[in-house]
Protein backbone atom coordinates (compact mmCIF):
# COMPACT_ATOMS: atom_id res chain seq x y z
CA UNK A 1 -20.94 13.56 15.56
CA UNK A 2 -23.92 11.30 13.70
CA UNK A 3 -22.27 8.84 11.49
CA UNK A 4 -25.26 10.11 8.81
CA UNK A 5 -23.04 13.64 9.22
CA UNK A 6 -19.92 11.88 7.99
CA UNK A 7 -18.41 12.10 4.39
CA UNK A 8 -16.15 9.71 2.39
CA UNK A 9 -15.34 10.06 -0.99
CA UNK A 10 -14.59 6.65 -2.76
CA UNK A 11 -12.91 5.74 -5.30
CA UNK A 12 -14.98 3.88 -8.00
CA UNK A 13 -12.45 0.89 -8.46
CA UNK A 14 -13.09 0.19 -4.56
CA UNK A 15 -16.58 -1.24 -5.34
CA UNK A 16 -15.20 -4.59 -5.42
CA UNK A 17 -13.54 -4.61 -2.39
CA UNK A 18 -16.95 -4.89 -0.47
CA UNK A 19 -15.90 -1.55 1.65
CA UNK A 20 -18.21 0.97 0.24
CA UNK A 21 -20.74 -1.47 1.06
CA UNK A 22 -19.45 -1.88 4.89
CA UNK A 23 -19.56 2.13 4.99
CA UNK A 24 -22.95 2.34 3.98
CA UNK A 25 -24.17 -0.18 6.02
CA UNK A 26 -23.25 2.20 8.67
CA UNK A 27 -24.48 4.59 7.91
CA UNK A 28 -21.85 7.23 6.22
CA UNK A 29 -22.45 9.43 3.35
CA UNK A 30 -20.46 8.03 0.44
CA UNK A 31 -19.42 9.83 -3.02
CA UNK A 32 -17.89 7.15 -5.91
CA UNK A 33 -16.05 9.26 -8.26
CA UNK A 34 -12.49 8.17 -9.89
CA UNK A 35 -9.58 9.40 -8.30
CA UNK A 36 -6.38 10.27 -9.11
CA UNK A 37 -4.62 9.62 -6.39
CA UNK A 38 -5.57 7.42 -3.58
CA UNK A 39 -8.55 5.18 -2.80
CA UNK A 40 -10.58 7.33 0.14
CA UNK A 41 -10.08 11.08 1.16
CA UNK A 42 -11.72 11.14 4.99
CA UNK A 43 -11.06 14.90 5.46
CA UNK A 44 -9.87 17.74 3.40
CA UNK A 45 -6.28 16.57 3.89
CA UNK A 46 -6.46 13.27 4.65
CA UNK A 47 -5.71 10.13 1.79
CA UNK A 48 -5.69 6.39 2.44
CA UNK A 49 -4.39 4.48 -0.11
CA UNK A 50 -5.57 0.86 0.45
CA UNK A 51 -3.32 -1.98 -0.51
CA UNK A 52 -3.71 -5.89 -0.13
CA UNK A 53 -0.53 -7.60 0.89
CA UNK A 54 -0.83 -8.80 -2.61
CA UNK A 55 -1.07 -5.67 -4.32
CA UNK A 56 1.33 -3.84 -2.18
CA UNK A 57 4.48 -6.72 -2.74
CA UNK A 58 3.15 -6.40 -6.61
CA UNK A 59 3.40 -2.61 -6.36
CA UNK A 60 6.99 -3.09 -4.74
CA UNK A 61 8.02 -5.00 -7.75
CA UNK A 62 6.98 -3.00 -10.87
CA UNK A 63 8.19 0.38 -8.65
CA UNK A 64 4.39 1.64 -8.71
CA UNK A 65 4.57 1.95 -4.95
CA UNK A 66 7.15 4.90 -4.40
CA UNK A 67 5.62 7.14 -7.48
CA UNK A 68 2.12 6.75 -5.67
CA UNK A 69 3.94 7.66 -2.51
CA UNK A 70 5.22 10.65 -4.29
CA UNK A 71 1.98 11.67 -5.38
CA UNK A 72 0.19 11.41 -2.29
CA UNK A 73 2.79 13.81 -0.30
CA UNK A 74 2.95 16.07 -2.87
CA UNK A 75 -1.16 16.56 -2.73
CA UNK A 76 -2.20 16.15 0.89
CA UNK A 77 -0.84 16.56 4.24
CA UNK A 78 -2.00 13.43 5.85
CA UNK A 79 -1.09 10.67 3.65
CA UNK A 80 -1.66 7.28 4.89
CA UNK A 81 -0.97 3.85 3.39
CA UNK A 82 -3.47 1.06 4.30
CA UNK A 83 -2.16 -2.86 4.19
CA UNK A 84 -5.01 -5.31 4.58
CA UNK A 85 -4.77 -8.79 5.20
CA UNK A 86 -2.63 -11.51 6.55
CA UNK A 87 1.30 -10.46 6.52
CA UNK A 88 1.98 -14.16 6.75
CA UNK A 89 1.18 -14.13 2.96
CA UNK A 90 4.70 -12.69 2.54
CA UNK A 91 6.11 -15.67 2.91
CA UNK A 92 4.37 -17.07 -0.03
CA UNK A 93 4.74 -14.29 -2.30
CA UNK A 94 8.31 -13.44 -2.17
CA UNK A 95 11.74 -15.92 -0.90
CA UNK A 96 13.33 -12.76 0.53
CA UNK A 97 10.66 -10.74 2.78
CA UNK A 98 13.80 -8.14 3.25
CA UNK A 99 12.35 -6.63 0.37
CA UNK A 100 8.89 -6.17 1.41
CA UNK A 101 9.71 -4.65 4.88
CA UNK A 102 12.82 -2.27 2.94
CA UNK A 103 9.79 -0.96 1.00
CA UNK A 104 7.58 -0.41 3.67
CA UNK A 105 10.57 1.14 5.93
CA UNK A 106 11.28 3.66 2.98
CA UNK A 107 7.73 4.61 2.82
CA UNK A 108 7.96 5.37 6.65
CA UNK A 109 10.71 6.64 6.97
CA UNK A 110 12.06 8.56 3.33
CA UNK A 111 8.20 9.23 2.63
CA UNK A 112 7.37 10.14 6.21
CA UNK A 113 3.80 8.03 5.73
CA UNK A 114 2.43 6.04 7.92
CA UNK A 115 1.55 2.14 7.52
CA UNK A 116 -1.43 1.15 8.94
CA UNK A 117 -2.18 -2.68 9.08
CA UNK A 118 -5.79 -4.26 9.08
CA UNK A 119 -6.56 -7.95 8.76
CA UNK A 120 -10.03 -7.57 6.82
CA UNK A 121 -12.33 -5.37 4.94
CA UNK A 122 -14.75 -4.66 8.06
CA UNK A 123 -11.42 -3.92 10.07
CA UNK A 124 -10.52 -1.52 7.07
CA UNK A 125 -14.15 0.10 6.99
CA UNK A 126 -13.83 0.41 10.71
CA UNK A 127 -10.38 2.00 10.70
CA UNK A 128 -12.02 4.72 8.11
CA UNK A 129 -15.02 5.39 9.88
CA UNK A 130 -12.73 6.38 12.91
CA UNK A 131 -10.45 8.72 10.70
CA UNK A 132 -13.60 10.60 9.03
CA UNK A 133 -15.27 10.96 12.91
CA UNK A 134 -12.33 13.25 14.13
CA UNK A 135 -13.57 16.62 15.01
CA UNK A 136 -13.05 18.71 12.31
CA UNK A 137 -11.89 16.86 9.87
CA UNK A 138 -15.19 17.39 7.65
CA UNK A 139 -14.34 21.04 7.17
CA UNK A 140 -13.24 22.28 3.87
CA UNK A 141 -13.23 21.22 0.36
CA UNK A 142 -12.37 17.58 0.03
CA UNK A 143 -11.35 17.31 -3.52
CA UNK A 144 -8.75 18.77 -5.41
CA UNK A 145 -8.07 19.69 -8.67
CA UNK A 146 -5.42 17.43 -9.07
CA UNK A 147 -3.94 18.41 -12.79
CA UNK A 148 -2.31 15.71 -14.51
CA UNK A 149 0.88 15.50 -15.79
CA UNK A 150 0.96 17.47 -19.20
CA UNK A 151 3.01 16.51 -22.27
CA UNK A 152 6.40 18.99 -21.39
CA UNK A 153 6.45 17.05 -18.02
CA UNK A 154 6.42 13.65 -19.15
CA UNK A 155 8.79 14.43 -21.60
CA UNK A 156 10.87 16.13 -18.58
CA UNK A 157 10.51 13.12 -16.44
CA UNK A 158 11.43 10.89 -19.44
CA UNK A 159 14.80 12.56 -20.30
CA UNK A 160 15.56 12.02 -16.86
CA UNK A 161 14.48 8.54 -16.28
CA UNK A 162 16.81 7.91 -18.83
CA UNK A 163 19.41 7.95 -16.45
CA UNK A 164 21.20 4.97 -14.80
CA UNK A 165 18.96 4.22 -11.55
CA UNK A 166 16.24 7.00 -11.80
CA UNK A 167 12.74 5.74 -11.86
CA UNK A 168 9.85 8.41 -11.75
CA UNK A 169 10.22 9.00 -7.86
CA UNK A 170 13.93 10.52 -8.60
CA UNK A 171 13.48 12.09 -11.79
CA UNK A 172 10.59 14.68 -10.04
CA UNK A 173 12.97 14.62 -6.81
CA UNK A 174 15.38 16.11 -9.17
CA UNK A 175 12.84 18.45 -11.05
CA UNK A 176 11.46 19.68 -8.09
CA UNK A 177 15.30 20.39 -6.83
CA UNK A 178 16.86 21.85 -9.60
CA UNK A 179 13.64 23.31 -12.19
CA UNK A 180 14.82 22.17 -15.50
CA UNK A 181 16.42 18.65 -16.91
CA UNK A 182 19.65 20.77 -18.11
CA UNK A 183 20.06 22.08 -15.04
CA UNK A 184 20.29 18.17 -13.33
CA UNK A 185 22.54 17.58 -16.16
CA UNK A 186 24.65 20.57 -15.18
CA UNK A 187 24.89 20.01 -11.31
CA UNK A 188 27.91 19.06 -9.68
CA UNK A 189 28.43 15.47 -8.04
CA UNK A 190 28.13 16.66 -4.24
CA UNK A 191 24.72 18.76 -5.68
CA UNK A 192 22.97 15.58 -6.99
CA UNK A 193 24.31 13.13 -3.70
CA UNK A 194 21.96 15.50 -1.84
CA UNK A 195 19.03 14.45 -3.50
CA UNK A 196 16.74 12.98 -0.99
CA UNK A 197 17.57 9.01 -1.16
CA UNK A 198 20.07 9.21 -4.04
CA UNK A 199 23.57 8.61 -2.43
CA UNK A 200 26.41 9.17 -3.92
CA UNK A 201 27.48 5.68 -5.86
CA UNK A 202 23.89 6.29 -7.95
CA UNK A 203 25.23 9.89 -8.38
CA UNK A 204 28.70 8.90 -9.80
CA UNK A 205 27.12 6.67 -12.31
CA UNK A 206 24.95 9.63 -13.52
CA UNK A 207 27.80 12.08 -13.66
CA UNK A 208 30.12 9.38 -15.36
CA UNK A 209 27.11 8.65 -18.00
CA UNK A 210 26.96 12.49 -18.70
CA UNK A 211 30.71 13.45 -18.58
CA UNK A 212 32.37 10.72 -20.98
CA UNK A 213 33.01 11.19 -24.24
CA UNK A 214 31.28 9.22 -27.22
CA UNK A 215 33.01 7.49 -28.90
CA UNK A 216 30.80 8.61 -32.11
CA UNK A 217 33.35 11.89 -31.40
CA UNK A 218 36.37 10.33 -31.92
CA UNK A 219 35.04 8.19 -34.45
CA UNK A 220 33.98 11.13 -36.22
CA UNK A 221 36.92 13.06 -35.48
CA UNK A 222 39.15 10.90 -36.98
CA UNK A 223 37.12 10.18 -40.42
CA UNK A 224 37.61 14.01 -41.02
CA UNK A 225 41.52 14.24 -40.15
CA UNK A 226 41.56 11.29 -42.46
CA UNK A 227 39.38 12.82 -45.17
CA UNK A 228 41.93 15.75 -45.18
């Protein structure tokens, strides 16, 4: 197939990364529009999300990285997560690089997405042109009417990220599990252990936070025996 044939769609905050500009260069047919999920869909069910070492310790850090991981399985079949650059840099981002590879062996292997690694842009622009000239994957629609989350849900997701240990990535584990926020609050220990990366110490915690009694009871318990 011509490279002229070829279709990316882009997303707009990837102009300054200089790899629209490679594409083009090329040849490829490019649409910029603002996505919201990912950074360039190269068939109908195909994402890359496109992270600098930087960006992708950063993400690690302020848990972005496993609610975008989320996100991508839950929309397309073929998530992949791009790392560009020099994985040397580790070393001067973070003392304990334990944490960077834990991240990138949960997206692996909890996520089930694959980590691709390029040292530059042009490496990155190459890697996509590849992906995009696979036979057949320019049939079919290539966006989605991705809905975002509406006022009910956040409020869902809040409730439950109130929790001891439960970011975003848990609290729509446990949504998507049990339906409803009173029924998480009503399942058993053993029920919530089986949530996919959970365990059962973080469970504990959450059923011991639920299941013990305020002491606002018994404080207002006793004001009425004494009012009496």
């Amino acid at each position: 197939m011509k490279l002229d044939q070829l279709r990316i769609i882009v997303d707009e905050r990837e102009r300054k990364s200089g790899i629209p500009d490679l594409l083009k260069s090329v040849g490829l047919n490019l649409e910029m529009k603002t996505l919201p999920i990912g950074d360039y869909i190269v068939a109908p069910e195909t994402v890359v999300e496109r992270k600098s070492i930087r960006d992708l310790m950063a993400s690690v850090f302020d848990g972005r990285l496993f609610d975008q991981c989320s996100r991508l399985k839950e929309h397309f079949e073929n998530p992949i997560v791009l790392m560009e650059g020099n994985v040397d840099e580790i070393e001067e981002i973070t003392e304990n690089p334990l944490i960077f590879y834990g991240a990138i062996s949960t997206v692996v292997l909890d996520f089930k997405i694959p980590v691709i690694p390029t040292p530059s842009a042009s490496h990155t622009a190459k890697l996509l042109v590849s992906m995009c000239s696979r036979q057949d994957s320019h049939k079919g629609p290539f966006l989605k009417k991705i809905k975002k989350s509406n006022d009910l849900e956040k409020q869902q997701l809040s409730i439950l990220c109130s929790l001891p240990g439960i970011g975003e990535k848990f609290a729509v584990r446990m949504l998507t599990k049990f339906g409803t926020p009173l029924n998480v609050f009503s399942a058993t220990l053993t029920e919530l252990s089986k949530i996919e990366g959970l365990g059962e110490a973080r469970a504990k915690k959450i059923k011991k936070t639920l299941d013990t009694q305020s002491k606002f009871l018994k404080s207002s318990n006793q004001k009425t025996l004494h009012d009496v």
